[in-house]
Protein backbone atom coordinates (compact mmCIF):
# COMPACT_ATOMS: atom_id res chain seq x y z
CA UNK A 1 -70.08 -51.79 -50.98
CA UNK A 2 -67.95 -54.87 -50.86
CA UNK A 3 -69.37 -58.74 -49.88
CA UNK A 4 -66.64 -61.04 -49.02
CA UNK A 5 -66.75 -64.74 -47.53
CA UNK A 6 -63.31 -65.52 -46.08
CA UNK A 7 -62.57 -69.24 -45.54
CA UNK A 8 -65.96 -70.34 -44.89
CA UNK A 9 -66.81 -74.16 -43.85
CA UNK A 10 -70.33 -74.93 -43.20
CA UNK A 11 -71.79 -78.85 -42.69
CA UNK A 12 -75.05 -80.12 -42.01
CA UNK A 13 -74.46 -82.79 -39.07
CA UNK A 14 -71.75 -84.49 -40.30
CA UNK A 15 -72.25 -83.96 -43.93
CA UNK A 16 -69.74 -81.16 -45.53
CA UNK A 17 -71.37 -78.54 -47.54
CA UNK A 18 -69.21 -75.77 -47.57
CA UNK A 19 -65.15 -76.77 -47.33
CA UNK A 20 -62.90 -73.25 -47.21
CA UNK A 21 -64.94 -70.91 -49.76
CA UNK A 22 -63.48 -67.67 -50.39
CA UNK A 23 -64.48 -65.06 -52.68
CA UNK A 24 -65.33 -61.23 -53.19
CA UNK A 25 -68.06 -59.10 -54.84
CA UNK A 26 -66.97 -55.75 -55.51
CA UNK A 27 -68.85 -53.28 -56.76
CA UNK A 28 -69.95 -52.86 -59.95
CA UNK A 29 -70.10 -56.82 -60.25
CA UNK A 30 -72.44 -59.47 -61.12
CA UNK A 31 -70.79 -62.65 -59.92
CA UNK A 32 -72.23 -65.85 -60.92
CA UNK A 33 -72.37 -68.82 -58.79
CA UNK A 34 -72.44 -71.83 -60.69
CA UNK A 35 -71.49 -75.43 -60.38
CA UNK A 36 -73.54 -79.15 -60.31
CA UNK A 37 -76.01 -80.06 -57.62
CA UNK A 38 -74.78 -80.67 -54.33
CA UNK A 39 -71.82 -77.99 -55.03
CA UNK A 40 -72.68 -75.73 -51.95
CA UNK A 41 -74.18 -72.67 -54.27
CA UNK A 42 -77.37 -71.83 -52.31
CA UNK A 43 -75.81 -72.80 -48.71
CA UNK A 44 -72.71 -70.23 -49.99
CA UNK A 45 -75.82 -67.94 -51.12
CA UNK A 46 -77.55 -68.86 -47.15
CA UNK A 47 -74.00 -67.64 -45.50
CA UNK A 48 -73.65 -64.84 -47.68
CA UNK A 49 -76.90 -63.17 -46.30
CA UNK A 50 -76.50 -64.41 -42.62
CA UNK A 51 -79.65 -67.22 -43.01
CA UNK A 52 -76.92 -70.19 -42.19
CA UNK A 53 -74.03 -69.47 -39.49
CA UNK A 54 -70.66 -71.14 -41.20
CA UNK A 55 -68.86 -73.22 -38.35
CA UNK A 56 -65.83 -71.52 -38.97
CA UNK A 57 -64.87 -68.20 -41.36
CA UNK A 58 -66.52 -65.28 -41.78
CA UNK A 59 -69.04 -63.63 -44.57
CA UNK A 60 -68.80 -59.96 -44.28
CA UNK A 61 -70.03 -57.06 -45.72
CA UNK A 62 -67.71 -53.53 -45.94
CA UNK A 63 -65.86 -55.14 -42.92
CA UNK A 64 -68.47 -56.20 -40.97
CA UNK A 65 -69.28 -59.59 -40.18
CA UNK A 66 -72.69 -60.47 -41.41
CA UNK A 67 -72.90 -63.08 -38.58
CA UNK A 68 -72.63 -60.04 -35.71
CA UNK A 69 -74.95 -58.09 -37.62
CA UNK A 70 -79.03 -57.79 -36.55
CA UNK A 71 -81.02 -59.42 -39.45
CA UNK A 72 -82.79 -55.43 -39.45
CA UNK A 73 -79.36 -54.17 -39.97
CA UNK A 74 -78.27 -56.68 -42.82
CA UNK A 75 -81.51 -56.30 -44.77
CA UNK A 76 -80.72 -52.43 -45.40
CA UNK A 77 -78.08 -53.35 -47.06
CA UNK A 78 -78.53 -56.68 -48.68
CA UNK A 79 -81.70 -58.71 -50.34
CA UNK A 80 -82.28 -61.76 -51.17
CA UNK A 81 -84.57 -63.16 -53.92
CA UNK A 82 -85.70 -66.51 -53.33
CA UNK A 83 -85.72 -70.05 -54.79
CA UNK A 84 -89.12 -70.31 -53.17
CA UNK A 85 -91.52 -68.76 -51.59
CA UNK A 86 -95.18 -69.34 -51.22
CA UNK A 87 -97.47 -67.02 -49.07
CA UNK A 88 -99.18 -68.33 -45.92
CA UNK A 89 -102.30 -66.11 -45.91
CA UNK A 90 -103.90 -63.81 -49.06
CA UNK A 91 -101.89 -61.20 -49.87
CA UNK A 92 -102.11 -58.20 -52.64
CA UNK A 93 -98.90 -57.72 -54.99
CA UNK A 94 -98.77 -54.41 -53.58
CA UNK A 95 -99.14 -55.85 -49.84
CA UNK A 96 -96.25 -58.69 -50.79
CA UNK A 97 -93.85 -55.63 -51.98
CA UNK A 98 -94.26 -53.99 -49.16
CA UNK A 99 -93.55 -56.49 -46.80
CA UNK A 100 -89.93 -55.45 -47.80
CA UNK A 101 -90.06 -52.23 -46.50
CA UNK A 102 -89.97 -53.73 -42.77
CA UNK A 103 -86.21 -53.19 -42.27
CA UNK A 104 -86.70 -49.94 -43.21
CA UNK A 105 -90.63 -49.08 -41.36
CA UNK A 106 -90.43 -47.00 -37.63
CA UNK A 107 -91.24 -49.85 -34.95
CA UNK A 108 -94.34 -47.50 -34.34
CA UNK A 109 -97.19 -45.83 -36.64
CA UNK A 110 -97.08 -47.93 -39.38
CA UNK A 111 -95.71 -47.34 -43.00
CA UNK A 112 -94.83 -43.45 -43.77
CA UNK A 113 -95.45 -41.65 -47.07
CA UNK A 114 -91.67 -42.27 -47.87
CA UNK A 115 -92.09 -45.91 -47.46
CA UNK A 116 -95.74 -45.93 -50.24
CA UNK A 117 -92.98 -43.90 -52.06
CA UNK A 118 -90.77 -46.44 -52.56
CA UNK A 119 -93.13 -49.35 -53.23
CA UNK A 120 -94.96 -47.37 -55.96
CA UNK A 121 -92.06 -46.47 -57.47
CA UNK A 122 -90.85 -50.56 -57.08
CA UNK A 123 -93.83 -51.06 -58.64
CA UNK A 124 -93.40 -49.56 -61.37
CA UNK A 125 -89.78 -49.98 -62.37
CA UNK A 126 -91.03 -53.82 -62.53
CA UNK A 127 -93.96 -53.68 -64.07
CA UNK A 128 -96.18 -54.45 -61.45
CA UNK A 129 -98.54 -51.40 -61.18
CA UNK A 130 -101.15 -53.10 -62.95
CA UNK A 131 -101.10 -56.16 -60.66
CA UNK A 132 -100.63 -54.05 -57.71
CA UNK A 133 -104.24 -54.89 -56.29
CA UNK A 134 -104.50 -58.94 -57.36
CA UNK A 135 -103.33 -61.46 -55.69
CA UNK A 136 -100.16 -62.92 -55.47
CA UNK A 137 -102.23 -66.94 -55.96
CA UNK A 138 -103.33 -65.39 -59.63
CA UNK A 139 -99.94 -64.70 -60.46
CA UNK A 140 -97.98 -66.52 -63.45
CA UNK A 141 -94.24 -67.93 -62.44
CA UNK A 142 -92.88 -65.11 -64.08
CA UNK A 143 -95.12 -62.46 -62.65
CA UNK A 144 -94.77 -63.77 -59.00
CA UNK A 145 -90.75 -63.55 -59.44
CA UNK A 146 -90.84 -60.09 -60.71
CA UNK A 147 -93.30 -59.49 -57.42
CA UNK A 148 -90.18 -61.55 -55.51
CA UNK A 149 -87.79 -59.05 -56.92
CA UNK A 150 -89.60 -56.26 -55.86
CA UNK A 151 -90.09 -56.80 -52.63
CA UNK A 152 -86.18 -57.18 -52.45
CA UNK A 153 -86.11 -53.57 -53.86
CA UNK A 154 -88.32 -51.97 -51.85
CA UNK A 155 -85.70 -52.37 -49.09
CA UNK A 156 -83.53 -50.37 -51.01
CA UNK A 157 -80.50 -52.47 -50.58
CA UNK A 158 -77.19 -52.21 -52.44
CA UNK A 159 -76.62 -55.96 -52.88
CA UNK A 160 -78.77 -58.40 -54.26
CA UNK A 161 -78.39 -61.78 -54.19
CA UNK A 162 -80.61 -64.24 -57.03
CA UNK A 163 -80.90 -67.65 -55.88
CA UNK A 164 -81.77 -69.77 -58.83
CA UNK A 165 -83.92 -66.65 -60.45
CA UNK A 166 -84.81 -68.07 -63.86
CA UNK A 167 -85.93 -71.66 -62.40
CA UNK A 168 -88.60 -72.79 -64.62
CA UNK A 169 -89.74 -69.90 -66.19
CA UNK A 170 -89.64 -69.12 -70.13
CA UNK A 171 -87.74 -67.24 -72.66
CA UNK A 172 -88.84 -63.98 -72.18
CA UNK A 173 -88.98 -63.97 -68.38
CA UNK A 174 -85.44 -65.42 -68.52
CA UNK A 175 -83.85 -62.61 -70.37
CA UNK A 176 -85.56 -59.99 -67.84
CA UNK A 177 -84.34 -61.44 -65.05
CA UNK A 178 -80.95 -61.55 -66.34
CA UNK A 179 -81.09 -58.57 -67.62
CA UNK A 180 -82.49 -56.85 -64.36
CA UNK A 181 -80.14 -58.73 -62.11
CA UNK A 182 -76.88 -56.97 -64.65
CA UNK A 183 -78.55 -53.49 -64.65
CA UNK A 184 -79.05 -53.89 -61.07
CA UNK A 185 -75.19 -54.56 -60.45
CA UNK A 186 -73.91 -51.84 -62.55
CA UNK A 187 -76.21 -48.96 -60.36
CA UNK A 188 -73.41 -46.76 -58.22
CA UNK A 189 -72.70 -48.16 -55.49
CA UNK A 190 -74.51 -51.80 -55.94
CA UNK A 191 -73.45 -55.72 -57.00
CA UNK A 192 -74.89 -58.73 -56.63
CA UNK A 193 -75.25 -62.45 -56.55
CA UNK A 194 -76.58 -65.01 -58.98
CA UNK A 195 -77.18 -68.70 -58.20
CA UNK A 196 -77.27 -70.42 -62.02
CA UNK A 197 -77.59 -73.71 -64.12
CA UNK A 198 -77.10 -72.18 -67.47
CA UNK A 199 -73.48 -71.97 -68.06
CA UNK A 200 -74.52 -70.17 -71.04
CA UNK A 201 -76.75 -67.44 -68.91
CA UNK A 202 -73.80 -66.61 -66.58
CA UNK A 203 -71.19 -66.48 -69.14
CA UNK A 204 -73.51 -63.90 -70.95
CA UNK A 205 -74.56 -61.79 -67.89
CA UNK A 206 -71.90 -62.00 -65.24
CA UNK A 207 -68.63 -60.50 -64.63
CA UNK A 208 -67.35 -62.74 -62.80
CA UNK A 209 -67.92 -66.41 -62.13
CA UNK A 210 -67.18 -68.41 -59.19
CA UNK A 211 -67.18 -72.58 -59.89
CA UNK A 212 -68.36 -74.86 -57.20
CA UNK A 213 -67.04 -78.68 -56.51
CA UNK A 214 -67.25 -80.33 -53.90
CA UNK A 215 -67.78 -77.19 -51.59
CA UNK A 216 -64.88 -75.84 -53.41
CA UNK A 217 -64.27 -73.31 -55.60
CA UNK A 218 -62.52 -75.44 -58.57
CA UNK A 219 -62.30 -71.93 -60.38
CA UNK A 220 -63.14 -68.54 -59.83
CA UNK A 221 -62.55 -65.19 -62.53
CA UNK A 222 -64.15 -64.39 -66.26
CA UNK A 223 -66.21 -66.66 -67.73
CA UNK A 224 -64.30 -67.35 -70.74
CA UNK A 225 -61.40 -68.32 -67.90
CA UNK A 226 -63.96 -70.15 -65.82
CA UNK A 227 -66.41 -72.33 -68.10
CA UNK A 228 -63.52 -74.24 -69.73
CA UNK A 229 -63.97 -77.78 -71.82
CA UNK A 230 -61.28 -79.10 -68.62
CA UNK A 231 -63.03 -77.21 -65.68
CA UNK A 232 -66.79 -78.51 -67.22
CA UNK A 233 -65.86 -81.99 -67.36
CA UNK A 234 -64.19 -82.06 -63.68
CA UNK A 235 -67.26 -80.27 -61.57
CA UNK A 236 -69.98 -82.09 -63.91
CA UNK A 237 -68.34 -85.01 -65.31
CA UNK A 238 -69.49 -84.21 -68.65
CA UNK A 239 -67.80 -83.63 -71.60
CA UNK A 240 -68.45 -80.34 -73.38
CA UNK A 241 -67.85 -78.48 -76.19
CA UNK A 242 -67.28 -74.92 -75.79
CA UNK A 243 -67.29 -72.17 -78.26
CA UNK A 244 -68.23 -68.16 -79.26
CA UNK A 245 -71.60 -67.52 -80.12
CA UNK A 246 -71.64 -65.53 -82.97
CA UNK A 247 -75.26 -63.73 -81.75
CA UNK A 248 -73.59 -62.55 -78.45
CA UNK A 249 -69.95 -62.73 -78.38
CA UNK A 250 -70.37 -64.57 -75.30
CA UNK A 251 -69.24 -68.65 -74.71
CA UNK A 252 -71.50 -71.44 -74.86
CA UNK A 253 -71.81 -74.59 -73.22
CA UNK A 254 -72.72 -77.31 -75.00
CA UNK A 255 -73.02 -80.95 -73.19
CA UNK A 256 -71.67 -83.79 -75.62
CA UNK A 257 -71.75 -87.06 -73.13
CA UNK A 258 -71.00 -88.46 -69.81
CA UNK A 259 -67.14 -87.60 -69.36
């Protein structure tokens, strides 16, 4: 399975989001998207998944263009875990899991045993079985974005795509996230996506990451080629100091001052 965004412009009115992004997710990869508000990451993220139309390029996914593809069709092969999302009506943990299996689900007769399969088994590989009948409401930050992960599972897709994942939630939850979102990239046959602040975080857990400016990508490759004192200071204008950590073996960023 391969993701690729060719050349892709996107604006809202006459504002400029997006300005010629290119890059490629191959499989096996965790690619981080990172870069300062404003950048373009979650709009990239929005044309990546077919949510946002680019005016001109193309997003596509093994060849096809996401853009010509029914929303059914891309969901079988592609989720997307939210910034956001906040239920309209009450709704079970098992219920909200479920709800991803609708890409998936006959157009008649309801969910099949294969498809109460699959969530069960969602459930449990994210520790949700125990929540499975409360609420989503009752649910912690960190509980309701393991729930928001799930659901992306239960369509069994073979790219995932994290859009801010670890936004206000602590420690712990951090490192699961991360550490789901790399496990989930290294299955056969699977990548995916990862919308970040932490320069740290992505040089830890991705492969690859891509650096937003402007709607450009100011630099795209390893992290340790990436998240440079130079590159920092020109997408953030901050000046950094960057180093090993001894713990991890992995960069990190630390902010000094205003560049």
């Amino acid at each position: 399975m391969r993701l690729r965004a060719d050349d892709l412009r996107f604006s809202y009115g006459r504002r400029p989001i997006l300005d010629g992004v290119s890059i490629d997710v191959a499989e096996g990869q965790l690619l981080g998207l990172v870069g300062p508000n404003g950048a373009g990451k979650s709009t990239l993220l929005r044309c990546l998944c077919g949510m946002l139309n680019p005016s001109s390029g193309r997003a596509t996914l093994d060849g096809r263009d996401v853009a010509a593809m029914s929303r059914r069709d891309v969901a079988r092969v592609l989720g997307v875990v939210p910034q956001q999302c906040v239920p309209t009506f009450p709704v079970s943990v098992e219920e909200f899991v479920a709800m991803g299996r609708y890409a998936r689900e006959r157009f008649v007769g309801g969910p099949t045993p294969d498809d109460r399969e699959v969530v069960a088994r969602v459930l449990d590989e994210m520790g949700l079985r125990e929540f499975a009948r409360r609420p989503v409401d009752e649910l912690s930050g960190g509980e309701f974005r393991r729930v928001l992960v799930g659901q992306a599972l239960a369509q069994e897709p073979s790219l995932l795509l994290f859009d801010e994942p670890v936004q206000q939630l602590d420690l712990l939850h951090v490192l699961e996230v991360m550490g789901f979102a790399r496990s989930f990239a290294k299955r056969p046959g699977c990548a995916a996506v990862v919308v970040l602040h932490d320069l740290g975080l992505a040089a830890r857990y991705c492969d690859r990451v891509a650096l937003l400016h402007q709607g450009r990508i100011l630099a795209v490759g390893a992290p340790d080629e990436v998240l440079t004192e130079e590159n920092v200071r020109t997408a953030y204008r901050v000046r950094v100091s960057v180093s090993r950590c001894p713990a991890t073996g992995s960069i990190q960023v630390v902010p000094l001052e205003a560049a």
